[in-house]
C-alpha atoms as a PDB file:
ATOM      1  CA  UNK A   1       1.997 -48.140  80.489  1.00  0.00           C
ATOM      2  CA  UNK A   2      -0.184 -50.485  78.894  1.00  0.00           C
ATOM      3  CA  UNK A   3      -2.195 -47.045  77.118  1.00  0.00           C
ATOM      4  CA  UNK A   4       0.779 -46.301  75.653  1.00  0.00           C
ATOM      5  CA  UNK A   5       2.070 -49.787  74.133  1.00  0.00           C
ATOM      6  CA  UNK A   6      -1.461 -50.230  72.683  1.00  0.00           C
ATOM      7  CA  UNK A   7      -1.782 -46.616  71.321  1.00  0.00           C
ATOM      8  CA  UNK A   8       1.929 -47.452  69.642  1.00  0.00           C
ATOM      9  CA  UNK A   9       1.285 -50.690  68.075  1.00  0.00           C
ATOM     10  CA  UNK A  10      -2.186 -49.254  66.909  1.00  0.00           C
ATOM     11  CA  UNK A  11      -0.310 -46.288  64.879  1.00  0.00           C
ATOM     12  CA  UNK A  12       1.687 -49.300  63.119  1.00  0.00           C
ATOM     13  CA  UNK A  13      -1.305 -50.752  61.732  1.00  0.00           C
ATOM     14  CA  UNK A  14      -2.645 -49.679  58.022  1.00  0.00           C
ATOM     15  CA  UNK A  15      -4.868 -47.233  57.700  1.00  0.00           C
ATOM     16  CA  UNK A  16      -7.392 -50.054  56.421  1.00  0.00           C
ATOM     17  CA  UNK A  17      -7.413 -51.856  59.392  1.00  0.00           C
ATOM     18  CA  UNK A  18      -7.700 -48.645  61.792  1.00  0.00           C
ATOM     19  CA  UNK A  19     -10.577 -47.590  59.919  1.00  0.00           C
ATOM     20  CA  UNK A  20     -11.885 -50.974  60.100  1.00  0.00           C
ATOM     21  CA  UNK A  21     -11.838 -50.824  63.905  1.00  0.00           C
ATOM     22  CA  UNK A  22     -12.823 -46.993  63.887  1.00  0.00           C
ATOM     23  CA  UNK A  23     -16.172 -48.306  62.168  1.00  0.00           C
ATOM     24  CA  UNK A  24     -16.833 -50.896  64.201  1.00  0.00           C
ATOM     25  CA  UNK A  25     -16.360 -48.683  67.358  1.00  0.00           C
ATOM     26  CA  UNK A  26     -18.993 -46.513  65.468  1.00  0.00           C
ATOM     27  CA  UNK A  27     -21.198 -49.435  65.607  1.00  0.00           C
ATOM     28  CA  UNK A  28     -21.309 -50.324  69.136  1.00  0.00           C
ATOM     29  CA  UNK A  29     -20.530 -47.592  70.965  1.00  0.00           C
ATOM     30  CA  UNK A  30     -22.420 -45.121  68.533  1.00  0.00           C
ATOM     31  CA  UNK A  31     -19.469 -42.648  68.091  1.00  0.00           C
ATOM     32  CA  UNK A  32     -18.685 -41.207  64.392  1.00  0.00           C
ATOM     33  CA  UNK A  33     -15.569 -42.382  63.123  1.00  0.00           C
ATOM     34  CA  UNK A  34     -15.113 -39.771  60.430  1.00  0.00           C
ATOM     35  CA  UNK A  35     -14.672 -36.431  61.011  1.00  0.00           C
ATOM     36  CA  UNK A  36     -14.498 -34.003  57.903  1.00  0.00           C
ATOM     37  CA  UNK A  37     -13.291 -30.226  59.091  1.00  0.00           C
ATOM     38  CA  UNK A  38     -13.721 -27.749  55.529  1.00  0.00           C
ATOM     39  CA  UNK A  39     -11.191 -24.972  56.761  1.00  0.00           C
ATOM     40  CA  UNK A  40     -11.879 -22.426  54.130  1.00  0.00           C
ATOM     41  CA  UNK A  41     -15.321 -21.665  51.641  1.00  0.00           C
ATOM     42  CA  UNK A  42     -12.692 -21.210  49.033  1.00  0.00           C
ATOM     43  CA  UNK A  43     -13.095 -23.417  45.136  1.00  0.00           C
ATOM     44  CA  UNK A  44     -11.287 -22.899  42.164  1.00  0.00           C
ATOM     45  CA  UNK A  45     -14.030 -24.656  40.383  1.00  0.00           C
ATOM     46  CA  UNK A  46     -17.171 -24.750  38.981  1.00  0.00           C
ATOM     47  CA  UNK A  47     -18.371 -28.427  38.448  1.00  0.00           C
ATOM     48  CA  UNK A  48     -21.771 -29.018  36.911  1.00  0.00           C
ATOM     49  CA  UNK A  49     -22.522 -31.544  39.775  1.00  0.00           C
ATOM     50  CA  UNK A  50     -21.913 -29.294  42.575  1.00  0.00           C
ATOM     51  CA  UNK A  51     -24.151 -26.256  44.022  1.00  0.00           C
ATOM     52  CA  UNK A  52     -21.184 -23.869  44.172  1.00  0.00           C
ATOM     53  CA  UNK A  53     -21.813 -23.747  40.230  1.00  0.00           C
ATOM     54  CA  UNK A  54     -25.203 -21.938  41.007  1.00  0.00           C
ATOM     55  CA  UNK A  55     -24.017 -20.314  43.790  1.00  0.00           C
ATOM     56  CA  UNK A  56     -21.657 -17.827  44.656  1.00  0.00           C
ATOM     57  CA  UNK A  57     -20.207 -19.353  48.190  1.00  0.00           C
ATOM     58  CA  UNK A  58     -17.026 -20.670  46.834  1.00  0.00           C
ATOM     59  CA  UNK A  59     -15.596 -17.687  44.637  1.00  0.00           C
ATOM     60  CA  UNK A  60     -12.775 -16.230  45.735  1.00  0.00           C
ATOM     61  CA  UNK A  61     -14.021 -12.687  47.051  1.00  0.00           C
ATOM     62  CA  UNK A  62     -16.657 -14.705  49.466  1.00  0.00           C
ATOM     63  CA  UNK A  63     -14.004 -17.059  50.705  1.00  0.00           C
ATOM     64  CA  UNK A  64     -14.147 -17.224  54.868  1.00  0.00           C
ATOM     65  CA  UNK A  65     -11.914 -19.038  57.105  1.00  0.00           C
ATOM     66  CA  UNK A  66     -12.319 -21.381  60.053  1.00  0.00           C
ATOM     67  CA  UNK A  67     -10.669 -19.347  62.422  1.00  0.00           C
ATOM     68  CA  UNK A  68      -7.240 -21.547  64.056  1.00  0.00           C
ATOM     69  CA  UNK A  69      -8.703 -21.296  67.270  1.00  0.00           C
ATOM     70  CA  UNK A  70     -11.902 -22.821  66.406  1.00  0.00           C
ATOM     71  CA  UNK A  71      -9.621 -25.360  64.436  1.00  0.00           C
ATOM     72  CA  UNK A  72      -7.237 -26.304  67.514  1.00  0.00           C
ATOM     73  CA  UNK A  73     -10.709 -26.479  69.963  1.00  0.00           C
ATOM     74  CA  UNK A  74     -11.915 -29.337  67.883  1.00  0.00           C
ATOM     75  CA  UNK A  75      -8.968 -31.605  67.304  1.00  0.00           C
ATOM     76  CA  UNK A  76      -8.609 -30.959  71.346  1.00  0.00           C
ATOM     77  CA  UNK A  77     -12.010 -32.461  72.046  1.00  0.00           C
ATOM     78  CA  UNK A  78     -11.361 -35.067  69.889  1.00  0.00           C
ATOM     79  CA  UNK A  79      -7.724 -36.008  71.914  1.00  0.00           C
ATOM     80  CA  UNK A  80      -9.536 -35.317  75.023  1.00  0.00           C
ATOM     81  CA  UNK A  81     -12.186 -38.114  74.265  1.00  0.00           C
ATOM     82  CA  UNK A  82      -9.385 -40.532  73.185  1.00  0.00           C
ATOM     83  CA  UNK A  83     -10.929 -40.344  69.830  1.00  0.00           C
ATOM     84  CA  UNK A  84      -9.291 -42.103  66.792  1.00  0.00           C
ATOM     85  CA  UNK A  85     -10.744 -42.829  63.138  1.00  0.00           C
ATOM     86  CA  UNK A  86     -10.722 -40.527  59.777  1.00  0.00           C
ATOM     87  CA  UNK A  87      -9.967 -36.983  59.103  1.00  0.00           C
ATOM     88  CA  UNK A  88     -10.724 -35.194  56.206  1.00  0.00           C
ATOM     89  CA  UNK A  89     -10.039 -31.530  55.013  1.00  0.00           C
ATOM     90  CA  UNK A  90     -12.866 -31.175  52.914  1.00  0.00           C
ATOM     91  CA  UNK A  91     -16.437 -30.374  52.089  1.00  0.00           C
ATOM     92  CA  UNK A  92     -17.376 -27.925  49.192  1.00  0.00           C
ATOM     93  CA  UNK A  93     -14.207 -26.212  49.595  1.00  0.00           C
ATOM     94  CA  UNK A  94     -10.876 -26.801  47.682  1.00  0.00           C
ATOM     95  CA  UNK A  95      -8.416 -27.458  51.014  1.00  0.00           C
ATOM     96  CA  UNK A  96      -5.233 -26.749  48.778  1.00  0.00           C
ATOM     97  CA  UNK A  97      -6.743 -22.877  48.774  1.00  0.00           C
ATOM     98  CA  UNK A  98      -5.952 -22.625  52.528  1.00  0.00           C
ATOM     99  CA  UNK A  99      -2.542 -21.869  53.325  1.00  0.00           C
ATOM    100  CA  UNK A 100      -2.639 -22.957  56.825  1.00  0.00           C
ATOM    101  CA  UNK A 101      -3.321 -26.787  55.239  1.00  0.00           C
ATOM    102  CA  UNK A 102       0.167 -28.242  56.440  1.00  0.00           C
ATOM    103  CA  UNK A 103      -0.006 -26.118  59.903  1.00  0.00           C
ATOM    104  CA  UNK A 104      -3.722 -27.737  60.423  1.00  0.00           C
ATOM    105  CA  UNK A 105      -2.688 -31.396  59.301  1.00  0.00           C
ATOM    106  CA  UNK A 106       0.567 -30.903  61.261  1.00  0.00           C
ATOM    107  CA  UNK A 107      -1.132 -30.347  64.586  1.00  0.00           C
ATOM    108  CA  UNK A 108      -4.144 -32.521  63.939  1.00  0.00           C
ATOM    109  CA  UNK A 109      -0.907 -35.227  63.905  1.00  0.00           C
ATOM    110  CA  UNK A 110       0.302 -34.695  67.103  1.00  0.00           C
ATOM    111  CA  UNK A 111      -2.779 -34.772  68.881  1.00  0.00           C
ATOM    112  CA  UNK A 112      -4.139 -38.078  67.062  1.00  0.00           C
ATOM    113  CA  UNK A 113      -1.299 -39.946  66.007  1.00  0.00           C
ATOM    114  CA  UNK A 114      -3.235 -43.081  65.352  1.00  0.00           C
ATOM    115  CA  UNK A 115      -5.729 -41.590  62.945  1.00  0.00           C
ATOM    116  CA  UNK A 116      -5.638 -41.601  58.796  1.00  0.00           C
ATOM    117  CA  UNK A 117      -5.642 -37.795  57.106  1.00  0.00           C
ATOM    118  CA  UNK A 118      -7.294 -37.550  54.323  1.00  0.00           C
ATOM    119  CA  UNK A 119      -7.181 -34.695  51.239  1.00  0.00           C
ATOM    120  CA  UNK A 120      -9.565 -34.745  49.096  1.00  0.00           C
ATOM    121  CA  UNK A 121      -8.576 -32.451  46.153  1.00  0.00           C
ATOM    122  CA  UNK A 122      -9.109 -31.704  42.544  1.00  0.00           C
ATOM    123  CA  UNK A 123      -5.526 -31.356  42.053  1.00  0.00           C
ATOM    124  CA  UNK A 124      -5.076 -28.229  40.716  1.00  0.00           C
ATOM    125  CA  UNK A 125      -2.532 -26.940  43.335  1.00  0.00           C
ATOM    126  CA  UNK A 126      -1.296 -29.632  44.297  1.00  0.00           C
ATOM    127  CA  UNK A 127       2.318 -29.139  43.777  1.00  0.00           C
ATOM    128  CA  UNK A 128       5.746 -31.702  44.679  1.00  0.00           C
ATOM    129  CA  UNK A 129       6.726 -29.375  46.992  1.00  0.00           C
ATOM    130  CA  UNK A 130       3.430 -29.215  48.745  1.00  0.00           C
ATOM    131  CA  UNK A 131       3.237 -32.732  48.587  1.00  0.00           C
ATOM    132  CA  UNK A 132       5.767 -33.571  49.998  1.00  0.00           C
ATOM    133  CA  UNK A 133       5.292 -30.509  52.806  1.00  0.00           C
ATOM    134  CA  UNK A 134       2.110 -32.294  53.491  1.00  0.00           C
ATOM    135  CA  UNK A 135       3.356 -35.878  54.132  1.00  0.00           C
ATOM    136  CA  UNK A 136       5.774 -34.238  56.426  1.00  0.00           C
ATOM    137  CA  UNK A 137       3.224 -32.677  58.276  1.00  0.00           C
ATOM    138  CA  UNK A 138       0.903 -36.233  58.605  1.00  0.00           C
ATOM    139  CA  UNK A 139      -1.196 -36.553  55.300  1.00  0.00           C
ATOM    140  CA  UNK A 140      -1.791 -40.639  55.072  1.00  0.00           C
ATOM    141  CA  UNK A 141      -3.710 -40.441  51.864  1.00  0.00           C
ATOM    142  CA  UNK A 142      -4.897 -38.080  48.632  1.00  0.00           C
ATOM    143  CA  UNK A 143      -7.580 -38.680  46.883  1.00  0.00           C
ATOM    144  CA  UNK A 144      -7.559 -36.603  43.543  1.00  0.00           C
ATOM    145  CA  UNK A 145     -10.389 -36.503  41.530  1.00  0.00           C
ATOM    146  CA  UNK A 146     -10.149 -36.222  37.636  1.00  0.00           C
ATOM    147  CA  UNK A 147     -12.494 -33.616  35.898  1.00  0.00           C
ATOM    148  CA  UNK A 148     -13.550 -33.728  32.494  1.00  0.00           C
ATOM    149  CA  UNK A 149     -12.455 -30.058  31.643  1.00  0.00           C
ATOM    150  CA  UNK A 150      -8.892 -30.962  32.047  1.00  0.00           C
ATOM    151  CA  UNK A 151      -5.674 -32.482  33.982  1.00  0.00           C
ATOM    152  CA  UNK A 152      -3.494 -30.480  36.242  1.00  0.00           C
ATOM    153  CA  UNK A 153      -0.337 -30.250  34.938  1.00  0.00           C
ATOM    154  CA  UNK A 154       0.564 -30.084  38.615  1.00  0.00           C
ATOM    155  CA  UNK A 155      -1.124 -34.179  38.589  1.00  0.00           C
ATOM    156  CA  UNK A 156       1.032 -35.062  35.769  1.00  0.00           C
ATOM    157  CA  UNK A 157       3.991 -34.000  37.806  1.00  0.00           C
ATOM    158  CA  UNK A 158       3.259 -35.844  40.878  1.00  0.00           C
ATOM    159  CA  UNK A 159       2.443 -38.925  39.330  1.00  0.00           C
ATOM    160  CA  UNK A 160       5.386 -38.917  37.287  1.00  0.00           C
ATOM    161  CA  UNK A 161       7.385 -38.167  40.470  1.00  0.00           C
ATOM    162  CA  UNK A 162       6.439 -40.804  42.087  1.00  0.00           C
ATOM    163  CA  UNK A 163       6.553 -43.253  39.721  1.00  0.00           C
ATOM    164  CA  UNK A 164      10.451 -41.957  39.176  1.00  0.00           C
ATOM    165  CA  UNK A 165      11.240 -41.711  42.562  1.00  0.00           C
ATOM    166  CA  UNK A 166       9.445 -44.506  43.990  1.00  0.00           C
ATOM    167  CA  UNK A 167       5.380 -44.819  45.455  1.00  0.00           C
ATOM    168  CA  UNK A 168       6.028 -43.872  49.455  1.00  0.00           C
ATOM    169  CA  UNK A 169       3.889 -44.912  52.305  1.00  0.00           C
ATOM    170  CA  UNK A 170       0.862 -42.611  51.520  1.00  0.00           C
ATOM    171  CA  UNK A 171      -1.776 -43.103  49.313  1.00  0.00           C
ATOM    172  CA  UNK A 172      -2.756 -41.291  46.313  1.00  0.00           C
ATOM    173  CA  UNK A 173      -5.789 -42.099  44.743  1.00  0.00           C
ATOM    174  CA  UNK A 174      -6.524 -40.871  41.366  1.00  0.00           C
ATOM    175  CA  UNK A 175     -10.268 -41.348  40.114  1.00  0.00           C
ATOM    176  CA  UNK A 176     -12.162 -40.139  37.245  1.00  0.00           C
ATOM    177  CA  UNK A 177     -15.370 -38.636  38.346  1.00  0.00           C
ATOM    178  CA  UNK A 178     -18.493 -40.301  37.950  1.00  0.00           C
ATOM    179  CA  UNK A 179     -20.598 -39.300  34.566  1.00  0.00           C
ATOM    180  CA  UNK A 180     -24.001 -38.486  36.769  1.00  0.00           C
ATOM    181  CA  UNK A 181     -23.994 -37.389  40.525  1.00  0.00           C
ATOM    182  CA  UNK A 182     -26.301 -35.075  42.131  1.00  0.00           C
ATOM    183  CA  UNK A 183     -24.898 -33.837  45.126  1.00  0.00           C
ATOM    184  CA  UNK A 184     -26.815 -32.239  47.451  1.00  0.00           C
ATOM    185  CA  UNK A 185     -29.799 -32.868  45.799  1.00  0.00           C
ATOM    186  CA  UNK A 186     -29.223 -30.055  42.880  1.00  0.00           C
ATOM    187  CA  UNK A 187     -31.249 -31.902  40.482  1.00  0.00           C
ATOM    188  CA  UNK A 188     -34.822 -33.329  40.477  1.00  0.00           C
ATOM    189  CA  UNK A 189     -34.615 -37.020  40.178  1.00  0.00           C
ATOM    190  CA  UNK A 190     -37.415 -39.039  38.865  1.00  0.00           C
ATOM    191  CA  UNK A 191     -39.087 -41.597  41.473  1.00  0.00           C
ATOM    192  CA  UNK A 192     -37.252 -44.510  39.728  1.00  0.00           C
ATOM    193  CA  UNK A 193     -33.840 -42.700  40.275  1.00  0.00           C
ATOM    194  CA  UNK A 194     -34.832 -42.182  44.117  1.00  0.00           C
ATOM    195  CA  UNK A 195     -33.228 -44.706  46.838  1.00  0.00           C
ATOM    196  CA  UNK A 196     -35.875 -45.773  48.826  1.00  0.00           C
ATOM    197  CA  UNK A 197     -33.516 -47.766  50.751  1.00  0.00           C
ATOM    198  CA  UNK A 198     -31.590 -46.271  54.296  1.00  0.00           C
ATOM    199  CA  UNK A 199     -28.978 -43.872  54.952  1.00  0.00           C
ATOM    200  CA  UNK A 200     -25.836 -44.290  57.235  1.00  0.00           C
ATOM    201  CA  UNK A 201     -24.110 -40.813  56.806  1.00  0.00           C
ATOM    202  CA  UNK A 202     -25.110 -39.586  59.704  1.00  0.00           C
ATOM    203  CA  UNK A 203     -23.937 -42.576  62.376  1.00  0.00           C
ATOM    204  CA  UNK A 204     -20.564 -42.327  61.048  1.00  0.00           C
ATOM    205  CA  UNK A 205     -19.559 -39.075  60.072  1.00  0.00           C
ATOM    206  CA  UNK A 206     -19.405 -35.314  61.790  1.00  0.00           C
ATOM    207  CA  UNK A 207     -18.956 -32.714  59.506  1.00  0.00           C
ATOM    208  CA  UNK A 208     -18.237 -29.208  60.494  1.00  0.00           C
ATOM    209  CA  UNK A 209     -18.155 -26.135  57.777  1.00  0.00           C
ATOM    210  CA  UNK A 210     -16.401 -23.420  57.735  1.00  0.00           C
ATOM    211  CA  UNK A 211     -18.348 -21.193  59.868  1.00  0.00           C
ATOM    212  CA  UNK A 212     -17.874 -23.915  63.135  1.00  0.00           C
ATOM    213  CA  UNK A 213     -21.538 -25.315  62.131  1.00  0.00           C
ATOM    214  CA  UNK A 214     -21.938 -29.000  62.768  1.00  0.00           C
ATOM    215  CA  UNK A 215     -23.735 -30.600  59.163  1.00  0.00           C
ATOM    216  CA  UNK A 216     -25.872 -33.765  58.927  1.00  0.00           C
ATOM    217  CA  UNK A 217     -24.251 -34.561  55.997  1.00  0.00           C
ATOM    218  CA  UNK A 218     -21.746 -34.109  52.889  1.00  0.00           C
ATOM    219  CA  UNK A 219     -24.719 -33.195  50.726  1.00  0.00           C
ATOM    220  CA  UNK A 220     -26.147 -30.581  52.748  1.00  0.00           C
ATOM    221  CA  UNK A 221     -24.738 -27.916  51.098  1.00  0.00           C
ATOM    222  CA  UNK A 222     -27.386 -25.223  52.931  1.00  0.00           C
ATOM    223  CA  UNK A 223     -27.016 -26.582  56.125  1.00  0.00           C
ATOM    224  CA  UNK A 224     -31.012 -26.956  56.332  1.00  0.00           C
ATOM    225  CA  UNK A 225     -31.131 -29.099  59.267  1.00  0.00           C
ATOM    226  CA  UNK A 226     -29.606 -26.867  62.685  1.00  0.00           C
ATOM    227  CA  UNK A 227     -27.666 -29.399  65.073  1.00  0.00           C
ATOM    228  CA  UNK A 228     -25.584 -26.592  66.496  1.00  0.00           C
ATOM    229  CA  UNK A 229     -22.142 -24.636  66.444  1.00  0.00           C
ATOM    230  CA  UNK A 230     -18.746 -25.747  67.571  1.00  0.00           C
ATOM    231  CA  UNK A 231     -18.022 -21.903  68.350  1.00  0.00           C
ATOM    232  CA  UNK A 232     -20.598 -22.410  71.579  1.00  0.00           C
ATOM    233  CA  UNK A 233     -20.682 -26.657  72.018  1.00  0.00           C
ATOM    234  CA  UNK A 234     -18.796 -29.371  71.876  1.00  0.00           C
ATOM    235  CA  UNK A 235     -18.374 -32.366  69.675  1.00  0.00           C
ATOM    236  CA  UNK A 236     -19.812 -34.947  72.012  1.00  0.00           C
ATOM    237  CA  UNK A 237     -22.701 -33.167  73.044  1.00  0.00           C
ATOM    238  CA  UNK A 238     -24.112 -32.067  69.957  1.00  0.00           C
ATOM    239  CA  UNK A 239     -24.403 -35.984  68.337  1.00  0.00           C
ATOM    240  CA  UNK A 240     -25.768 -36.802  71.247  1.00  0.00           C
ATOM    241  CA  UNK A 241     -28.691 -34.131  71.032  1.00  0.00           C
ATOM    242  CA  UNK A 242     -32.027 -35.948  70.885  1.00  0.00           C
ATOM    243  CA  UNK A 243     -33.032 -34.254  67.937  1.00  0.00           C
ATOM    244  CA  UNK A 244     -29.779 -35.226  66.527  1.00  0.00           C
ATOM    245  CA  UNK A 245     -30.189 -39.008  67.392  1.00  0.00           C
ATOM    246  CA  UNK A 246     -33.527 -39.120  66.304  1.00  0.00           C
ATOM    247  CA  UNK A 247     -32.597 -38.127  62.803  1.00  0.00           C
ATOM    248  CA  UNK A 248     -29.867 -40.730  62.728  1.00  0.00           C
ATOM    249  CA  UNK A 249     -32.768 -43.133  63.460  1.00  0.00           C
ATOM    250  CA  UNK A 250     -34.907 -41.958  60.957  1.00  0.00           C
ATOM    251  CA  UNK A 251     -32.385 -42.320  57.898  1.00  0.00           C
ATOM    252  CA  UNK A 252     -31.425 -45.457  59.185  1.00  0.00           C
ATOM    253  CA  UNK A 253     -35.282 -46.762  58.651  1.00  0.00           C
ATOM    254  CA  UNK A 254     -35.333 -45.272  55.723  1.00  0.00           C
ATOM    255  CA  UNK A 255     -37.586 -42.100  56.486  1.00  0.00           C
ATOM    256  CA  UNK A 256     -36.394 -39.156  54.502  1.00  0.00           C
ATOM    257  CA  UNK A 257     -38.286 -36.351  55.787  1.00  0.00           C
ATOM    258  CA  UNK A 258     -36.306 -33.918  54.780  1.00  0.00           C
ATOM    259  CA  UNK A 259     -36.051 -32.553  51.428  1.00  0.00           C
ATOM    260  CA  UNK A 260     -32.581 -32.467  50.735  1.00  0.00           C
ATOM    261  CA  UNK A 261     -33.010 -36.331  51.705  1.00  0.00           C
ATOM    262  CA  UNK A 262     -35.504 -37.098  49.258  1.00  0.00           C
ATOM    263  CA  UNK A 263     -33.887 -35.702  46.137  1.00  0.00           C
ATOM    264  CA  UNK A 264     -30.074 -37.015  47.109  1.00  0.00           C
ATOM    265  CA  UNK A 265     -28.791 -40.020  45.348  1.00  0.00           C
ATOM    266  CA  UNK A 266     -25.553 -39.830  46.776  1.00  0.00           C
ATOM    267  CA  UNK A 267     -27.052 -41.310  50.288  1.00  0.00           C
ATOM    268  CA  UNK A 268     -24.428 -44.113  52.012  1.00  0.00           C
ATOM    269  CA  UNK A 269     -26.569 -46.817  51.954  1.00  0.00           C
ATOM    270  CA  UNK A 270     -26.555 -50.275  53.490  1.00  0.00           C
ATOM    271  CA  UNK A 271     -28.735 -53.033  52.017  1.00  0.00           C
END
């Protein structure tokens, strides 16, 4: 009884203060509290700052799915360890591409009903009706980021919309991207542009791609470091691999062995 009076005043709280207490869970009982799930390899885009502009993994004809299965096994390990924190439908992947979005965020809800969903989306699909299809289904937040090459009519819309008809509950973030990034370390930095400070991506954050395979981080386009596959593991027992936890340590002293590490300027860093 007193599980389920504390799990219902928890889902009244804001999303800011759940993944307040989601971080500092992450702290002391070294658990992530952000899980990001890309369903599909699918992108509409071609952004200077991202590796799918030199590569071919995002186009259309090479898209590949998470299968639903795979999908349903991880949300269930997450329920089954009482987990609670952040969700995110994204890596290099444009989530609006997959169909099965609003199915996905629907049953992610009723399994964790006290954590924030997050889409992270350029926009470009992102229609009323689909908004509105996706709050339904238990989207707290969008985050929409604003290219250079041009706004989405479908934006223009939706902000209109909901300046009309009233800002609801959720969140919609609209931000301009930033002028320089180098994600995933696609371009050579010079020693001054280097962080020499320490990395926290990896104590808060699991990250799982679209072929089940767990990533270190949201720059690791390649997956170059192996930590294992949900298809075969679970959840709990790959972050607590020893080879796992040892790289944790490492970033958090500041020892970027790796080279992805020691080009990336997109590192979250604590001072």
């Amino acid at each position: 009884m007193i599980g389920k009076i504390f799990k219902y005043f928890r889902r009244l709280l804001p999303c800011s203060v759940k993944l307040r207490i989601a971080s500092l869970r992450c702290k002391i009982f070294n658990i992530f509290s952000l899980v990001i799930v890309e369903t599909s390899s699918a992108c509409n885009r071609r952004c200077s700052y991202c590796p799918n502009s030199k590569f071919d993994r995002g186009l259309p004809g090479n898209n590949k799915k998470l299968s639903r299965d795979l999908f349903h096994k991880i949300i269930d390990e997450l329920d089954e360890s009482r987990w609670f924190g952040q969700i995110q439908f994204n890596f290099y992947n444009e989530p609006l591409l997959d169909e099965r979005l609003p199915e996905f965020v629907k049953y992610a809800r009723s399994k964790l009903p006290t954590s924030s969903i997050i889409i992270y989306t350029n926009g470009d699909f992102l229609t009323i009706e689909l908004y509105k299809r996706l709050i339904e289904s238990g989207v707290t937040d969008f985050l929409i980021t604003k290219h250079q090459s041009g706004e989405s009519e479908n934006i223009n819309k939706l902000l209109e919309y909901r300046k009309v008809n009233g800002k609801d509950r959720t969140g919609v973030i609209y931000r301009e991207l930033k002028e320089f990034t180098n994600r995933g370390g696609l371009v050579q930095l010079s020693a001054e542009d280097k962080r020499p400070k320490r990395c926290l991506w990896g104590f808060y954050s699991f990250i799982v791609n679209h072929e089940g395979e767990a990533v270190l981080c949201h720059n690791d386009y390649f997956n170059s470091v192996e930590l294992g596959n949900l298809k075969d593991e679970n959840m709990i027992d790959i972050w607590n691999k020893p080879h796992y936890k040892q790289l944790r340590e490492q970033l958090k002293r500041g020892r970027f062995e790796h080279e992805m590490c020691k080009k990336c300027a997109l590192g979250k860093l604590d001072s």
